[in-house]
N, C-alpha and C. Protein backbone atom coordinates (compact mmCIF):
# COMPACT_ATOMS: atom_id res chain seq x y z
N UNK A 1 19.05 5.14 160.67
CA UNK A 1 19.84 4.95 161.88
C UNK A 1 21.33 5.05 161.54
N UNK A 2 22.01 6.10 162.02
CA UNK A 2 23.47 5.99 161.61
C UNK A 2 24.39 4.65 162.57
N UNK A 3 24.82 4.27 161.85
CA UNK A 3 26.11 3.09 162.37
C UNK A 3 27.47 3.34 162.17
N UNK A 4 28.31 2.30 162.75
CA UNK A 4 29.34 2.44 162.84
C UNK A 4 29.80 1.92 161.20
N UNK A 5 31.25 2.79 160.84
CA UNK A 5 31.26 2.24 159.30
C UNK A 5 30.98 3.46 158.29
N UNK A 6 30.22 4.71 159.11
CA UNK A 6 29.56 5.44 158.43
C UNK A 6 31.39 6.45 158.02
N UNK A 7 30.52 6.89 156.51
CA UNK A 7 31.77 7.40 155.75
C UNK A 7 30.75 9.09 154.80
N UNK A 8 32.25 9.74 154.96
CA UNK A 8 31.84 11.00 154.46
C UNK A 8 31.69 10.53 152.78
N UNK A 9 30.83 11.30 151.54
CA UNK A 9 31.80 10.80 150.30
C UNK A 9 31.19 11.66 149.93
N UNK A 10 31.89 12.04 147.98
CA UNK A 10 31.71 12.90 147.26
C UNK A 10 32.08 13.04 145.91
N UNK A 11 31.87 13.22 144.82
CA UNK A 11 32.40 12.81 143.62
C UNK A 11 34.15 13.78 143.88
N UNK A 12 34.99 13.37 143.32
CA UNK A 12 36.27 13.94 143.31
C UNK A 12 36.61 15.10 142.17
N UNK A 13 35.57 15.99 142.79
CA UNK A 13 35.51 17.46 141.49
C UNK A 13 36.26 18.23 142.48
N UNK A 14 36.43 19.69 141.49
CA UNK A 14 37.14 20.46 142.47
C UNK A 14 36.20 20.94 143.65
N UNK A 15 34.60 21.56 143.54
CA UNK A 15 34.09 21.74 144.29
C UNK A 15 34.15 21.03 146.06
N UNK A 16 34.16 19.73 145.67
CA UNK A 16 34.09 19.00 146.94
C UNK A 16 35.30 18.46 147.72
N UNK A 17 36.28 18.63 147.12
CA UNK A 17 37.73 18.97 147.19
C UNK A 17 38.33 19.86 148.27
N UNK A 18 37.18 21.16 147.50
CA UNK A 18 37.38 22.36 148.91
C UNK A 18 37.01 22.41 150.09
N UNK A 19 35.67 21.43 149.85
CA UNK A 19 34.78 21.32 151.14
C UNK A 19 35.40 20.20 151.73
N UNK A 20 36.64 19.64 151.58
CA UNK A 20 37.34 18.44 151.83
C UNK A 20 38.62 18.91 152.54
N UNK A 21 39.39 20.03 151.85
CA UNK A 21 40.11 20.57 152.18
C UNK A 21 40.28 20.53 154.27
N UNK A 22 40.07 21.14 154.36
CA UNK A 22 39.75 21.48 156.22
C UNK A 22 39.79 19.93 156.71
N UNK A 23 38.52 19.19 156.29
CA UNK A 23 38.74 17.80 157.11
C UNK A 23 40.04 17.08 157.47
N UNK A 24 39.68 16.61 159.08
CA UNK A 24 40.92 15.82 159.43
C UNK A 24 40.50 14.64 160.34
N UNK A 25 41.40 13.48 160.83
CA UNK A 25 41.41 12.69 161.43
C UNK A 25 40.64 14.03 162.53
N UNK A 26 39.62 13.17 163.41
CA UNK A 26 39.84 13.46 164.99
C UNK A 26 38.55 14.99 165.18
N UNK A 27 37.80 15.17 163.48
CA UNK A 27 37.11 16.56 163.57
C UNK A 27 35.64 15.78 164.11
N UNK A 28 34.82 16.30 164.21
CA UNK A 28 33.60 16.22 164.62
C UNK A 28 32.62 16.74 163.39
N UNK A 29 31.73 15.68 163.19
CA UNK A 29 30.71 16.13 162.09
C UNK A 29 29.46 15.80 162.02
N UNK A 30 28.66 16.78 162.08
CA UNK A 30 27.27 17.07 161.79
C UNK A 30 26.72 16.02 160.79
N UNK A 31 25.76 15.26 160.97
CA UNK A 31 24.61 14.19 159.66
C UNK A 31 23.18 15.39 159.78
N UNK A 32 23.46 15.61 158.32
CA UNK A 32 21.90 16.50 158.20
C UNK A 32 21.52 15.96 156.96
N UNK A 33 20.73 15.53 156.91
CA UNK A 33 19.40 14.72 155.75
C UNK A 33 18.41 15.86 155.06
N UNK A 34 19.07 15.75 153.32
CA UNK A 34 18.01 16.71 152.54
C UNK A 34 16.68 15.77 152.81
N UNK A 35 15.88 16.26 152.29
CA UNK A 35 14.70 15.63 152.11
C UNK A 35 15.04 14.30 150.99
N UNK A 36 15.66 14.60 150.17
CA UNK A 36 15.91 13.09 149.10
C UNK A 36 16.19 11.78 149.68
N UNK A 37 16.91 12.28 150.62
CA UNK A 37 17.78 11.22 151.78
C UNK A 37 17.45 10.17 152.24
N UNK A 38 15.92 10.65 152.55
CA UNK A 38 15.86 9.92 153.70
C UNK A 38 14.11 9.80 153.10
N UNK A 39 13.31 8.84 153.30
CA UNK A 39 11.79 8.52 153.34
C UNK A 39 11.39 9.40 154.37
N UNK A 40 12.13 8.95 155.60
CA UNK A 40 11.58 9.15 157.00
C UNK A 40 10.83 10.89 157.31
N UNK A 41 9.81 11.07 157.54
CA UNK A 41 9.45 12.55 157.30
C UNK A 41 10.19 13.42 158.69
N UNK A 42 10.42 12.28 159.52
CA UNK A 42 10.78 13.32 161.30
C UNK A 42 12.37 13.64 160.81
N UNK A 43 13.14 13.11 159.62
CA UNK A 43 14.29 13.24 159.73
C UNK A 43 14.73 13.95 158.09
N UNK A 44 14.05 14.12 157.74
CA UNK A 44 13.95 14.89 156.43
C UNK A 44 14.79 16.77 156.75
N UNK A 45 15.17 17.28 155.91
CA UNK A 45 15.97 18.67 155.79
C UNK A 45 16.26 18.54 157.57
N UNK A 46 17.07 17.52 158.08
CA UNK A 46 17.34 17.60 159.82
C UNK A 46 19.22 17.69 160.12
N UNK A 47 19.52 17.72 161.07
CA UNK A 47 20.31 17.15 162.04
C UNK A 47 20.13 16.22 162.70
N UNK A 48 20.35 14.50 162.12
CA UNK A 48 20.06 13.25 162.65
C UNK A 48 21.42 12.97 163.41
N UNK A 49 22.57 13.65 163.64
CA UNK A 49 23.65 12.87 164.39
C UNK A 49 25.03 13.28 164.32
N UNK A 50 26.00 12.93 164.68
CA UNK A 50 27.14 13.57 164.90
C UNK A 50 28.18 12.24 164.91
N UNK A 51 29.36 12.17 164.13
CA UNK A 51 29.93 11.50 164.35
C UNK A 51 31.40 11.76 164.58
N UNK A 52 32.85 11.38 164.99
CA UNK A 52 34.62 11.78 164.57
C UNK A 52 34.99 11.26 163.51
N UNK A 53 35.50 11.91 162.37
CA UNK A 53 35.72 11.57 161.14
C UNK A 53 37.24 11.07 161.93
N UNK A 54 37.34 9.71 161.41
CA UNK A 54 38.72 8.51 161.62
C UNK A 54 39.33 8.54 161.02
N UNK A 55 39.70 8.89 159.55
CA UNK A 55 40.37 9.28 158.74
C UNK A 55 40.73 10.60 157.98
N UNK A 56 41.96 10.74 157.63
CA UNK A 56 41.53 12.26 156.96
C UNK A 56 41.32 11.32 155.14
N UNK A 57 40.58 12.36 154.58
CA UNK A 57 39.95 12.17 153.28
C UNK A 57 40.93 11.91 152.48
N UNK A 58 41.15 10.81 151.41
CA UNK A 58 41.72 10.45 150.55
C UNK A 58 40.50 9.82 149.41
N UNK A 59 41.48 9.72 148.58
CA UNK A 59 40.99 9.53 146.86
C UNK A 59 40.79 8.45 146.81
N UNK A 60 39.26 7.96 147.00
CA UNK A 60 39.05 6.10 146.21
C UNK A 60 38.33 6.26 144.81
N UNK A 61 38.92 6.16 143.41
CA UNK A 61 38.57 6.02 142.80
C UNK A 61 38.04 6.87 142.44
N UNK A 62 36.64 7.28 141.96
CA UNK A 62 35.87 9.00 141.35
C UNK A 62 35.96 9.23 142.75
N UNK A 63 36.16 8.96 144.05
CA UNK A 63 35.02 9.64 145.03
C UNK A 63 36.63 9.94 145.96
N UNK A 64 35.97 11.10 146.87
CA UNK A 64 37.08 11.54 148.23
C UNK A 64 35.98 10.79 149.21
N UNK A 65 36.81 10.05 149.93
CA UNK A 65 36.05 9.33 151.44
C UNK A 65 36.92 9.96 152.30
N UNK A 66 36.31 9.56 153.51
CA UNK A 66 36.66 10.05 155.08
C UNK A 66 36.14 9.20 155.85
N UNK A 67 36.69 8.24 156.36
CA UNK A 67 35.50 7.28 157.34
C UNK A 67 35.39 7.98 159.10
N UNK A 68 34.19 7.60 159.19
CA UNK A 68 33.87 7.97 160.81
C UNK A 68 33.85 7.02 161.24
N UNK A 69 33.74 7.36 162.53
CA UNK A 69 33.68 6.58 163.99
C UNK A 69 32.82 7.50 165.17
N UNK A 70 32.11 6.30 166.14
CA UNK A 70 31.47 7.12 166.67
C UNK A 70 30.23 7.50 166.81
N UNK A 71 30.24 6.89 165.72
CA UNK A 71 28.29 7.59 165.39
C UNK A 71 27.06 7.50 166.44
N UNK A 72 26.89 8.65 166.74
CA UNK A 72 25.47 9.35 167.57
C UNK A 72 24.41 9.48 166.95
N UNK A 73 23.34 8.71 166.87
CA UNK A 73 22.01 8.82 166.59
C UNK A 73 21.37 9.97 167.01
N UNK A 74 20.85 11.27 167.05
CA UNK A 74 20.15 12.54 168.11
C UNK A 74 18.18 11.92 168.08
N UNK A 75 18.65 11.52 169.70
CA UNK A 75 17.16 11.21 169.92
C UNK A 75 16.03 12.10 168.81
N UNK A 76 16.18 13.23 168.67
CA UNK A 76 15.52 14.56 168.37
C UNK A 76 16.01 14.95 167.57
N UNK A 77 15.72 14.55 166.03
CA UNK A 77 15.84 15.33 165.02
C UNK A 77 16.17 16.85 164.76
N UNK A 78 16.98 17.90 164.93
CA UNK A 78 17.20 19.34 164.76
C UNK A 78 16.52 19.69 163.48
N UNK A 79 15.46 19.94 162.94
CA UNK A 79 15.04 20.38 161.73
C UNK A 79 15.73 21.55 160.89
N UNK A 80 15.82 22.06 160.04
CA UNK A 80 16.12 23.33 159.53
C UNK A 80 15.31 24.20 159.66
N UNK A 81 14.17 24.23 160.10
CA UNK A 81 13.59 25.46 160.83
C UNK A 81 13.91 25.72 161.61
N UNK A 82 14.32 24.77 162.87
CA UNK A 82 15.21 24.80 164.03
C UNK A 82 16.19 25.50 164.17
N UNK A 83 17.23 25.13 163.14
CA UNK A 83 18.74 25.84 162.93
C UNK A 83 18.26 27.43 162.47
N UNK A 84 17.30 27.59 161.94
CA UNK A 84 17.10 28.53 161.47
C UNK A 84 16.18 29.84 162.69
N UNK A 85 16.15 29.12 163.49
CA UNK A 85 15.07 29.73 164.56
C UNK A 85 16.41 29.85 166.13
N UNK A 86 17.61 29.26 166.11
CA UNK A 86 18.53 29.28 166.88
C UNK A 86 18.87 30.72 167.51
N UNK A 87 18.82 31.05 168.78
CA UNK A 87 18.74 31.89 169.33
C UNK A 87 20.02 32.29 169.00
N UNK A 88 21.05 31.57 169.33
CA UNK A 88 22.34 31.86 169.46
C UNK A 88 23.15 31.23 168.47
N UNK A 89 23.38 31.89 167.67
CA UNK A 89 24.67 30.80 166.33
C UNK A 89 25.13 32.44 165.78
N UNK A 90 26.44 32.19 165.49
CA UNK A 90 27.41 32.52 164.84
C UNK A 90 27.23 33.04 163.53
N UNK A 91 27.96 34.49 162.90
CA UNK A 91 27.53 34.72 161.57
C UNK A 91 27.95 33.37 160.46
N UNK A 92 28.75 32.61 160.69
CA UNK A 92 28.77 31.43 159.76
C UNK A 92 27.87 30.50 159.66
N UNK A 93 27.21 30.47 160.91
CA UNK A 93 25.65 29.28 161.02
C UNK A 93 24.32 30.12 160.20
N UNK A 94 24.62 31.58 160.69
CA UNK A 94 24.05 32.10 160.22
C UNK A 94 23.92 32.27 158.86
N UNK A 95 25.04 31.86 157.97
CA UNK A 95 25.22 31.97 156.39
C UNK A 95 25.32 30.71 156.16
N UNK A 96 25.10 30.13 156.92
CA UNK A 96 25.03 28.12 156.31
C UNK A 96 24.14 28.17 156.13
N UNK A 97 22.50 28.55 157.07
CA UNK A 97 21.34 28.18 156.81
C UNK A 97 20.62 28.81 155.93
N UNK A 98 21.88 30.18 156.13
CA UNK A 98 20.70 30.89 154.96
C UNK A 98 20.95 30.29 153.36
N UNK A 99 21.74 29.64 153.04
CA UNK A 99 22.10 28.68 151.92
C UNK A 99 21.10 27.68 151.83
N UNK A 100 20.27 27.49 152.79
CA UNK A 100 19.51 26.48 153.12
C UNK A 100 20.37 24.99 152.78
N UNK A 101 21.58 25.08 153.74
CA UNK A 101 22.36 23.58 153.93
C UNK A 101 23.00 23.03 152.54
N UNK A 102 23.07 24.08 151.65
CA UNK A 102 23.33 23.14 150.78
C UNK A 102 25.28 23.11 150.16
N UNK A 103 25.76 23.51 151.43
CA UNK A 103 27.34 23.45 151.09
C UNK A 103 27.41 22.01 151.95
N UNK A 104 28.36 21.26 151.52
CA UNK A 104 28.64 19.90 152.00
C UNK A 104 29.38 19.65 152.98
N UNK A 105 30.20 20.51 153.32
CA UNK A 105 31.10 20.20 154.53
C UNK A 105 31.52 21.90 154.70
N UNK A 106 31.27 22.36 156.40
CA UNK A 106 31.58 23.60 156.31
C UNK A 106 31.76 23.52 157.92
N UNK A 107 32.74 23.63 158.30
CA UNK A 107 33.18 24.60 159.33
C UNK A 107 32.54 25.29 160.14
N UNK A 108 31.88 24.95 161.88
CA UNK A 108 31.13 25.34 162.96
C UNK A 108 31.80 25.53 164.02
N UNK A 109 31.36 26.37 164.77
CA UNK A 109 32.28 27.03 166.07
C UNK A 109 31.45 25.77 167.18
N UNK A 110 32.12 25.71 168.30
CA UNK A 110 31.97 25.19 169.37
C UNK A 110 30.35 25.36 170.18
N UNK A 111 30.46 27.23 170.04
CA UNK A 111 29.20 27.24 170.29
C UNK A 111 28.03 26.91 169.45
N UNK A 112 28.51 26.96 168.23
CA UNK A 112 27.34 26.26 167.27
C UNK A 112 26.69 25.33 167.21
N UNK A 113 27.68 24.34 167.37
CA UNK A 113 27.92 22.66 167.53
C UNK A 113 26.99 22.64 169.07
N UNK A 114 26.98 23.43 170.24
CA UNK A 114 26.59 23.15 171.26
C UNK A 114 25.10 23.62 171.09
N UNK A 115 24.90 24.85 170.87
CA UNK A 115 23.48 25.71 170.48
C UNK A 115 22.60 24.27 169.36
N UNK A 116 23.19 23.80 168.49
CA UNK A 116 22.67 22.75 167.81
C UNK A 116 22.22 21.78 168.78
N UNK A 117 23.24 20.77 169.55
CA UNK A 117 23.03 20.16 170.48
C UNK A 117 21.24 20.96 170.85
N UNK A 118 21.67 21.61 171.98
CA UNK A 118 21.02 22.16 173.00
C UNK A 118 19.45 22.47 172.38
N UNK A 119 19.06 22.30 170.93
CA UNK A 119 18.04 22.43 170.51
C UNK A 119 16.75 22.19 170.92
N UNK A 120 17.26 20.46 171.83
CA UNK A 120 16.50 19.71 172.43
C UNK A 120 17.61 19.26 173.48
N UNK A 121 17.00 19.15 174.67
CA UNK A 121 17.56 18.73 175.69
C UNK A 121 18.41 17.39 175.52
N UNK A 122 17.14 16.38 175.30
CA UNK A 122 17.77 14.86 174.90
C UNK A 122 18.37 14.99 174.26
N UNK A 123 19.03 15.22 173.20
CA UNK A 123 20.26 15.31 172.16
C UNK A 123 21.50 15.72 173.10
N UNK A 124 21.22 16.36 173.82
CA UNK A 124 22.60 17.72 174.87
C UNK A 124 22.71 16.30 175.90
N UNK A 125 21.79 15.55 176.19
CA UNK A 125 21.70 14.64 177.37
C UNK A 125 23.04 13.64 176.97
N UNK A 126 22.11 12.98 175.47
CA UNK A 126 22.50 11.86 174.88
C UNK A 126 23.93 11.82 174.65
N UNK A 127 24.31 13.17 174.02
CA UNK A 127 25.84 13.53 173.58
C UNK A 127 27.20 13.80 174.65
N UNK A 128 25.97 13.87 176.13
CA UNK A 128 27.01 14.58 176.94
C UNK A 128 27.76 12.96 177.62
N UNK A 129 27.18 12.15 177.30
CA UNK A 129 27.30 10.42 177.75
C UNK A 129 28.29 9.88 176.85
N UNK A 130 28.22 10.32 175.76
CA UNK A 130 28.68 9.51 174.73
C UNK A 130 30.23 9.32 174.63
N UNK A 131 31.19 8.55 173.94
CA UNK A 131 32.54 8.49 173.66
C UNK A 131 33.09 9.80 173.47
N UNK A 132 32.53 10.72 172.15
CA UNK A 132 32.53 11.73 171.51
C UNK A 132 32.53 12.91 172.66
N UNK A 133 31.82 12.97 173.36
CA UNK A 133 31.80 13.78 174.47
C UNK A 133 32.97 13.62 175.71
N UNK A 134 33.08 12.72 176.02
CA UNK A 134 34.38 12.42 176.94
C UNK A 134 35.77 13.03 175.76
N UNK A 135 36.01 12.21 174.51
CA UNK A 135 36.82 13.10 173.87
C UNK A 135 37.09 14.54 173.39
N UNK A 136 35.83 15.42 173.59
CA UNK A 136 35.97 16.54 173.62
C UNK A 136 37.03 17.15 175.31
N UNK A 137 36.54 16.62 176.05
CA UNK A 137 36.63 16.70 177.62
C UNK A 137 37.62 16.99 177.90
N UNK A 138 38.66 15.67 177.29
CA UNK A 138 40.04 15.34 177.18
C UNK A 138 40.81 16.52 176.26
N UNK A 139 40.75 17.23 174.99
CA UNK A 139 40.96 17.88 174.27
C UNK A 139 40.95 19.65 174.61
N UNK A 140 39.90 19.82 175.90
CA UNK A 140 39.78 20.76 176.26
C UNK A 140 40.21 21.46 177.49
């Protein structure tokens, strides 16, 4: 169950650095669970949630953090077969999945982010209610 409190992290190599790079106060970010992650089998290689990263990323110690705010539970797990079966995504969604998820922080278009949503209705329902959603509203 994602909560509030929830924080991006990463050892402080150059690799994750880059994938750090872009993040800012105020972005919007995808929770997708390898299989290691998580016990839970409905939420395993998924899209469990979405949260606004509250901070931009700084250096604690070995690790780069980013704390969120916000956090959306998605009634409906998005699987990676899912993402991978997406009618409509972008050549970058399209080269995320074919990585099979395994870059850490990467950069999604609007329609991506929505086509994800929209996977399952309840998720598009849940999100369109939420804080996160009114702040898009405002922004747009």
């Amino acid at each position: 169950m994602l909560r509030e409190g929830v924080q991006l992290e990463a050892p402080n190599k150059t690799r994750y650095q880059h994938f750090f790079d872009g993040v800012k106060a105020g972005d919007l970010v995808l929770h997708y669970l390898t299989g290691t992650l998580t016990m839970q089998r409905e939420k395993q290689s998924s899209v469990v949630g979405v949260s606004q990263v509250a901070s931009n990323p700084a250096v604690v110690g070995k690790k780069i953090i980013a704390d969120c705010s916000n956090a959306l539970e998605l009634p409906k797990p998005v699987s990676y077969g899912e993402l991978l079966g997406l009618k409509r995504k972008s050549l970058s969604l399209q080269r995320l999945v074919g990585f099979s998820m395994q870059r850490y922080l990467t950069q999604i278009s609007r329609s991506d982010f929505e086509s994800v949503l929209n996977a399952h209705p309840t998720n598009a329902r849940r999100f369109s209610k939420s804080p996160l959603a009114r702040m898009l509203r405002k922004v747009t």
